[in-house]
Protein backbone atom coordinates (compact mmCIF):
# COMPACT_ATOMS: atom_id res chain seq x y z
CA UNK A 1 152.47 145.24 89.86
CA UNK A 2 149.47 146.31 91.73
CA UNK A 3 147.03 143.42 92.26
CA UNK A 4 143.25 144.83 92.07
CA UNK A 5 139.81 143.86 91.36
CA UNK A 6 137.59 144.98 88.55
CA UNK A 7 133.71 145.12 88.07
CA UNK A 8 130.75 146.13 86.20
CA UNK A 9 129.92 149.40 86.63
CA UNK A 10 126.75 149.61 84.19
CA UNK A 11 125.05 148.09 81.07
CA UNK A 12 123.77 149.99 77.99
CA UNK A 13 122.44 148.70 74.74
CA UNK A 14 121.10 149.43 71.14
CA UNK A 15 118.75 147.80 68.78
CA UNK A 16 118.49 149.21 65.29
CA UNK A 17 114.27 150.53 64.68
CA UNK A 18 113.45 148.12 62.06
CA UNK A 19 112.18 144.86 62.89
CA UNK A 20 111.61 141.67 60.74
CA UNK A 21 109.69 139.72 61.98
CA UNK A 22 109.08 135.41 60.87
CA UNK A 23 106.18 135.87 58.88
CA UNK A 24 107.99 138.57 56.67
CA UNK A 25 110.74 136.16 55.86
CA UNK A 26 108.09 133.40 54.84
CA UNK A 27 107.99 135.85 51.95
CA UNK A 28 111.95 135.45 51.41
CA UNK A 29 112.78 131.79 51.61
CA UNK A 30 110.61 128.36 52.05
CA UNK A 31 110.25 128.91 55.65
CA UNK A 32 106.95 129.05 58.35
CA UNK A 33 106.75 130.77 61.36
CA UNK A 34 105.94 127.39 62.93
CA UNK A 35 109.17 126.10 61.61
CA UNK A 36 111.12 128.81 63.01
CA UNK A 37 110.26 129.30 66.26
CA UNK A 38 110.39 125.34 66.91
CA UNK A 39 113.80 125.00 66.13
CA UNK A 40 115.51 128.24 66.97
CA UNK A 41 112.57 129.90 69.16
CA UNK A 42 113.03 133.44 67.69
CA UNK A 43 109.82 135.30 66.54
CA UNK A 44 111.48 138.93 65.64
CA UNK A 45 115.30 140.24 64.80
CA UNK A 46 116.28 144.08 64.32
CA UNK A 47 117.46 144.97 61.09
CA UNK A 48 119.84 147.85 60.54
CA UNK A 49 119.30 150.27 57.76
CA UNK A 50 121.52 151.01 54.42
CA UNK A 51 122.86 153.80 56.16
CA UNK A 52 123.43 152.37 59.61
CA UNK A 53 126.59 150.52 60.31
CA UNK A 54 128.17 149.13 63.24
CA UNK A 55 129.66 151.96 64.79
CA UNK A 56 126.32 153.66 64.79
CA UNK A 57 124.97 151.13 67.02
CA UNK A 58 127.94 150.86 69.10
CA UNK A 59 127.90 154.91 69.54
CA UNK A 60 124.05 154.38 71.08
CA UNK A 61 125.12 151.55 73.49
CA UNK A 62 128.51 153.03 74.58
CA UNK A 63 126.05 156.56 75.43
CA UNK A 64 123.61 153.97 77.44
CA UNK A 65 126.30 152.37 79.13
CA UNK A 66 127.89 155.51 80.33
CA UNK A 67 125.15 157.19 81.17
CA UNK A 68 124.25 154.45 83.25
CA UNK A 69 127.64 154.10 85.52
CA UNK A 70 129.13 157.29 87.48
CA UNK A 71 131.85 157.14 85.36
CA UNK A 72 132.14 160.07 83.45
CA UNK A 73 133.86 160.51 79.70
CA UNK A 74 137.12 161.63 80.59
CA UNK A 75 137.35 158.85 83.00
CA UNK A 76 137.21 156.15 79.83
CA UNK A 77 140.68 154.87 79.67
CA UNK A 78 140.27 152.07 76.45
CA UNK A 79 137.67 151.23 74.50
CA UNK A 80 137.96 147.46 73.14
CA UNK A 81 135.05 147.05 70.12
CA UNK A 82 134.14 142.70 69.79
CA UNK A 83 132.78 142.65 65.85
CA UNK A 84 132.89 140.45 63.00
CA UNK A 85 130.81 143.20 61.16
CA UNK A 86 132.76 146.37 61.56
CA UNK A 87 132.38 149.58 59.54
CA UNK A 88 135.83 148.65 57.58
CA UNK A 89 138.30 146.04 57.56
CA UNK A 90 140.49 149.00 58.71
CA UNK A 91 139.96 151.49 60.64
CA UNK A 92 138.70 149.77 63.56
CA UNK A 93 135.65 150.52 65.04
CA UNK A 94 136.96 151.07 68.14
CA UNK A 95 138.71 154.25 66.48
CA UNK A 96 136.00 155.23 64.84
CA UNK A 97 133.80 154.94 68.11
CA UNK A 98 136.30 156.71 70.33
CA UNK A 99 136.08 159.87 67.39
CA UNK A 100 132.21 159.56 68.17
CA UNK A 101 132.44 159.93 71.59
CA UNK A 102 134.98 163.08 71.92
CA UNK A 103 137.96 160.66 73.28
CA UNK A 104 141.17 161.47 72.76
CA UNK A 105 144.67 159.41 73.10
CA UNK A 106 142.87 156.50 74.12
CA UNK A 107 143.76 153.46 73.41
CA UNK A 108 141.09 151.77 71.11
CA UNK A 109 141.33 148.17 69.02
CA UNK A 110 138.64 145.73 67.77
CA UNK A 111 138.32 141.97 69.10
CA UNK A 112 137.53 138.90 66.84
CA UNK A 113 136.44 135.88 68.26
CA UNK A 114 132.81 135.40 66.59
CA UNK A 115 129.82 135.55 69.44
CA UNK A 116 132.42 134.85 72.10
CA UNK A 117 133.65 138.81 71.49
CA UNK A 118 132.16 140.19 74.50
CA UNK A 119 133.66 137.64 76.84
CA UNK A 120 136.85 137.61 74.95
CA UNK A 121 136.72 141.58 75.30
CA UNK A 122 135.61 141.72 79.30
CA UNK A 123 138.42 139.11 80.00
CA UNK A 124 140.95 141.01 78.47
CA UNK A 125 139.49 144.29 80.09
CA UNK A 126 139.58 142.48 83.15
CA UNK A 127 143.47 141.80 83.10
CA UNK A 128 144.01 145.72 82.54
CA UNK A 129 141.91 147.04 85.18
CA UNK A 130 143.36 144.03 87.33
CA UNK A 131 147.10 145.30 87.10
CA UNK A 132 146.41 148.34 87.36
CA UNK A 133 147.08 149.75 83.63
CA UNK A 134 143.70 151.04 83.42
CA UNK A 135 140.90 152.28 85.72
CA UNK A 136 137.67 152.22 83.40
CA UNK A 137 137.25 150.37 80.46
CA UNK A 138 134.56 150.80 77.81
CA UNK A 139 133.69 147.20 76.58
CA UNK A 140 131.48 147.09 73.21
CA UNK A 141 129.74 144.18 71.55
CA UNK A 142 128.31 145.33 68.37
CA UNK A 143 127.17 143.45 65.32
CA UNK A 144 125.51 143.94 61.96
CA UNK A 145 125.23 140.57 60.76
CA UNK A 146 121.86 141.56 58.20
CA UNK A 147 124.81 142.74 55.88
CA UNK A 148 126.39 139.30 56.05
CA UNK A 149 123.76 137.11 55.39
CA UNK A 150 122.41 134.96 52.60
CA UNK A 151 119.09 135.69 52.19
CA UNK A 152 118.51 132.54 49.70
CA UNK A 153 119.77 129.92 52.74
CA UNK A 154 117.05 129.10 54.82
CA UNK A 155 118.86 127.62 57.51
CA UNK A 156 120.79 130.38 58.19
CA UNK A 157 118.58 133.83 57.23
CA UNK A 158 116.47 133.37 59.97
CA UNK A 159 118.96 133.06 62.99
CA UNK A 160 121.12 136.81 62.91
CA UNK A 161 120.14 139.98 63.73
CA UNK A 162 121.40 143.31 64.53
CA UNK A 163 122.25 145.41 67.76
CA UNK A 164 125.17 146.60 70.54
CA UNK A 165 125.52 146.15 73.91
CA UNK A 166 127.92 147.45 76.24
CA UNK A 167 129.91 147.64 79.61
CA UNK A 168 131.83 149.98 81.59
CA UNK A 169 134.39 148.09 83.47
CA UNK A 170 135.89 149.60 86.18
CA UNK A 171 138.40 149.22 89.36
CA UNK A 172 136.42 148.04 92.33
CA UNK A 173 136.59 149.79 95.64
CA UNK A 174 137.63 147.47 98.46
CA UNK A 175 133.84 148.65 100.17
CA UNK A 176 132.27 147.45 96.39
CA UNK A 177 130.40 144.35 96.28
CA UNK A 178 130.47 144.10 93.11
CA UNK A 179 133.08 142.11 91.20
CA UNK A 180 134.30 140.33 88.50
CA UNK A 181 135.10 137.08 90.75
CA UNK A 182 136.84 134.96 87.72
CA UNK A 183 137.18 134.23 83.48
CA UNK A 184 137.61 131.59 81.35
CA UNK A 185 138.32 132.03 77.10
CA UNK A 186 139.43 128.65 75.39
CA UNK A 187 139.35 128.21 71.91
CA UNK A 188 139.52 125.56 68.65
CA UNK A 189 140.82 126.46 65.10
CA UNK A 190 140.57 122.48 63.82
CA UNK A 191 136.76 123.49 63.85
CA UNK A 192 137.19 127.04 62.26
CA UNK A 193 135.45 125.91 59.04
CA UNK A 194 132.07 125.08 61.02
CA UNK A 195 131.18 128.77 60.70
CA UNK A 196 132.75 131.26 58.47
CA UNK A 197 132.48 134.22 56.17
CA UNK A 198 134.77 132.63 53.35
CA UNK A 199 135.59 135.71 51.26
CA UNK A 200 137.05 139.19 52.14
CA UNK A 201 140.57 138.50 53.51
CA UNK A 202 143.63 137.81 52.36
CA UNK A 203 142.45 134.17 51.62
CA UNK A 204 139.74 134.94 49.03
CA UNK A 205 140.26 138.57 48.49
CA UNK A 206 137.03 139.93 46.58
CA UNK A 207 136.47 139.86 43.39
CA UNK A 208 133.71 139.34 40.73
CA UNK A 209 133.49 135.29 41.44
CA UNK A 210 133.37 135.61 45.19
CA UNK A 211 130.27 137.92 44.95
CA UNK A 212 129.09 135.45 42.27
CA UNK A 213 129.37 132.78 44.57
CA UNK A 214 128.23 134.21 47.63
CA UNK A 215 131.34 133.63 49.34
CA UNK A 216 130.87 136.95 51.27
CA UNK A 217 128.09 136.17 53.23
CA UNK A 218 128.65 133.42 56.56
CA UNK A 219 128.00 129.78 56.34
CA UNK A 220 127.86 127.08 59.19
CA UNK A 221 127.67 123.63 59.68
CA UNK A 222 124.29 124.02 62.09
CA UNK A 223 124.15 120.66 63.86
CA UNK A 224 128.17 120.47 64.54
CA UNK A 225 128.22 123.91 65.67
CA UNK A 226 124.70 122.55 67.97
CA UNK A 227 126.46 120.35 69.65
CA UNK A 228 130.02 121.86 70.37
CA UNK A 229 127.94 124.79 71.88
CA UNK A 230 126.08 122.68 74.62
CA UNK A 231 129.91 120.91 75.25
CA UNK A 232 131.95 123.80 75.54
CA UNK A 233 129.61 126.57 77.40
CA UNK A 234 128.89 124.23 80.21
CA UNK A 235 132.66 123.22 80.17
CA UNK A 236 133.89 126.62 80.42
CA UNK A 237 131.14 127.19 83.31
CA UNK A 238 131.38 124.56 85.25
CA UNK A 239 135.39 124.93 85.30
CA UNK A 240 134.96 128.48 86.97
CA UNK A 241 131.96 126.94 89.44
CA UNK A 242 134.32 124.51 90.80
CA UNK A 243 137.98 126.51 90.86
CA UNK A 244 135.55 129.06 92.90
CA UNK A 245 134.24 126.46 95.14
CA UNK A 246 130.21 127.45 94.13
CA UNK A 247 127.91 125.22 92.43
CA UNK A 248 125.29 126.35 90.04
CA UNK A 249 122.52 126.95 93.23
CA UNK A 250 125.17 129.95 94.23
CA UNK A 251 124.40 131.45 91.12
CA UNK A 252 121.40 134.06 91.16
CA UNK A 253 121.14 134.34 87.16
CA UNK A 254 122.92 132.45 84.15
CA UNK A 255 123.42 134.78 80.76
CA UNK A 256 123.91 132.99 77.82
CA UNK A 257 124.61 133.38 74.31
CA UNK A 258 121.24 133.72 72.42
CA UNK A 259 121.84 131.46 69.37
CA UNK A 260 119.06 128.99 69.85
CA UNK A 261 116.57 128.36 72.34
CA UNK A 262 117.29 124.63 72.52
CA UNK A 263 120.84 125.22 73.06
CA UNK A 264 119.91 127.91 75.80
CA UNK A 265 117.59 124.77 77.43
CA UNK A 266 119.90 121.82 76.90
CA UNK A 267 122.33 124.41 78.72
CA UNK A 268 120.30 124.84 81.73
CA UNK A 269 119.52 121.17 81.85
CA UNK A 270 123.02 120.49 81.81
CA UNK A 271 123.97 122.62 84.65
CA UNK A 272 120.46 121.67 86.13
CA UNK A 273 119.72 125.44 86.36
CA UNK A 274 115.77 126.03 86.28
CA UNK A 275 114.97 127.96 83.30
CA UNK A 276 113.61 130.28 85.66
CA UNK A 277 117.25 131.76 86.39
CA UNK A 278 118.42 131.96 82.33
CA UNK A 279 117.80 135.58 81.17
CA UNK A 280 116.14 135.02 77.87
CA UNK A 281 115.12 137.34 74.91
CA UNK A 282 115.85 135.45 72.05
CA UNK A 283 112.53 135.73 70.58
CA UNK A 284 112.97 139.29 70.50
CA UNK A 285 116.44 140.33 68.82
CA UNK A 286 117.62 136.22 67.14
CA UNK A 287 121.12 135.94 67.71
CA UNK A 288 123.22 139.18 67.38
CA UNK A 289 126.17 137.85 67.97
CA UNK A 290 128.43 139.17 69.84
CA UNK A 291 126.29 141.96 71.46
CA UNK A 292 123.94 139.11 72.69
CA UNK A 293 125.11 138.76 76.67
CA UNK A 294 125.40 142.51 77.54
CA UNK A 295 121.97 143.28 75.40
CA UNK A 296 120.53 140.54 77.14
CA UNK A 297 121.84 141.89 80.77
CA UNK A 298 121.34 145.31 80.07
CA UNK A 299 117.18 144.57 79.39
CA UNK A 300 117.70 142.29 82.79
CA UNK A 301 119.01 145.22 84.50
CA UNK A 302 116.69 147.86 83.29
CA UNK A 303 113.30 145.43 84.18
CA UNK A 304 114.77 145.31 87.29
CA UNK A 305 115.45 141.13 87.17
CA UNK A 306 119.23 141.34 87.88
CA UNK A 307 119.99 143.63 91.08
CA UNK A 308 123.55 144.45 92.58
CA UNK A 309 124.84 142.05 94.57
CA UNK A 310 123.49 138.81 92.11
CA UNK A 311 125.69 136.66 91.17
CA UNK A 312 126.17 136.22 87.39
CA UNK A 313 127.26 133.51 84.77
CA UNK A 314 128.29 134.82 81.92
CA UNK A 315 128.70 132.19 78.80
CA UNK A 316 128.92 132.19 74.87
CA UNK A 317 130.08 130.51 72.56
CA UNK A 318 131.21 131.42 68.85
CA UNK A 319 133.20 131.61 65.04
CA UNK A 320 136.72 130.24 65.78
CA UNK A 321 135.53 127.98 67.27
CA UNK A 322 135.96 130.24 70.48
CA UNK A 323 133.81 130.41 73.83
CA UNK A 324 134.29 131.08 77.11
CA UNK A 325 132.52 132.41 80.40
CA UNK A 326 132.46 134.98 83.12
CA UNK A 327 131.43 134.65 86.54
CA UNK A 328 130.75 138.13 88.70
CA UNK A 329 128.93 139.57 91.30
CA UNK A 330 127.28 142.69 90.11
């Protein structure tokens, strides 16, 4: 098998119009702004219409993304879609995205691995483009987690929001310097229950007591799911620091999951990265999941913090439990 590299060839993103913002959920639930902003740090979230869905979004960042790189349409050889909110349980979104963009006999599947889906997705993307099955990749993070949530938990309602954010992956030139330099995915199922969407599969297929009982909207055990976070992003991160023989100085900018701003800090403390260097915009979106690192790198990119040639961290952590990390030069 040929033996290559792959790399980023462009960002692109997409946040639905509507925003909520923490004073109009102080008219939902028994919350402050005050209250929400000191323990998560978020001040706004997009919210996605009736008639949007997740393949909508997707379809924006995809355009952005592609539009972005030299790569043109034809040149698209997969398209892998990370979601927990997809348009159906079947078809995927991927399918349904590839139909939106005028791609034919491509292959196209969906990811699952929670807010990890984008690093899940770019590591497997990586291994394609790597081996030579593929040349450009079309990597997706998209979620719609408004349509999940329980608006009568106040612990939870004010954390998700809604967007996409995508990648073009693509073989890198031996005169490129930019490059996906090395991945790490791990995962834990003993902690599964920490954060889940109960109802809906084959488990607890719906019916009239699920919706009754909420079961279709996500719960999680907050403070467990706090505190494997912190352990597990720096683990993954500081595994692919050392096997590359870099520390965290080397790197120019760290991108993490946007879940919660004191995760994002005890992070950088952790690592003893200055704050400075952690692309943040948390206040602005909440945590959207899985399209939280490439939404947060494409706004990097376009206000011209993160340049070719910086070296990235890449790390997230998510429903599984799953997390991982990426480190590249871009």
């Amino acid at each position: 098998m040929e033996n290559y590299f792959a790399k980023f060839s462009a960002f692109g993103s997409f946040a639905p119009a509507k925003i909520l913002t923490n004073q109009d959920l102080e008219k939902i639930v028994d919350t402050t702004d005050e209250w929400i902003r000191t323990r998560t740090g978020m001040v706004e979230r997009r919210m996605a219409s009736k008639e949007e869905a997740a393949s909508d979004l997707a379809y924006q960042a995809a355009l952005n993304a592609i539009e972005a790189s030299k790569v043109k349409y034809k040149e698209i050889d997969m398209i892998i879609v990370a979601t927990i909110s997809g348009d159906h349980a079947f078809p995927s979104t991927s399918c349904i995205l590839q139909h939106k963009l005028g791609l034919k006999n491509v292959p196209a599947f969906d990811l699952s691995a929670g807010c990890t889906g984008f690093i899940y997705a770019c590591d497997v993307a990586n291994q394609y483009v790597r081996n030579g099955q593929a040349r450009n990749i079309l990597v997706v993070g998209v979620e719609i987690l408004t349509k999940i949530t329980n608006w009568t938990d106040r612990n939870t309602c004010v954390l998700f929001g809604d967007a996409a954010g995508a990648a073009v992956i693509s073989r890198a030139e031996p005169t490129d310097i930019s490059k996906i330099i090395d991945t790490k995915i791990d995962a834990d199922g003993s902690m599964g229950d920490y954060l889940i969407q109960m109802a809906g599969g084959s488990r607890l297929p719906a019916s009239a007591e699920t919706v009754e009982a909420n079961q279709h909207t996500l719960t999680m055990e907050g403070n467990r799911v706090f505190k494997s976070a912190i352990k597990s992003m720096y683990a993954s991160s500081d595994e692919l620091l050392k096997r590359n023989n870099l520390s965290s100085a080397d790197v120019d900018w760290v991108i993490p999951h946007q879940a919660n701003l004191r995760i994002i800090e005890a992070l950088a403390d952790k690592m003893k990265v200055p704050l400075s260097k952690v692309i943040i915009n948390i206040q602005k979106y909440g945590n959207t999941s899985s399209a939280t690192v490439p939404l947060a790198i494409d706004e990097a990119i376009r206000k011209k913090k993160i340049r070719r040639g910086d070296i990235l961290l890449l790390t997230s952590f998510g429903a599984g439990l799953t997390w991982g990390s990426i480190l590249a030069r871009y």
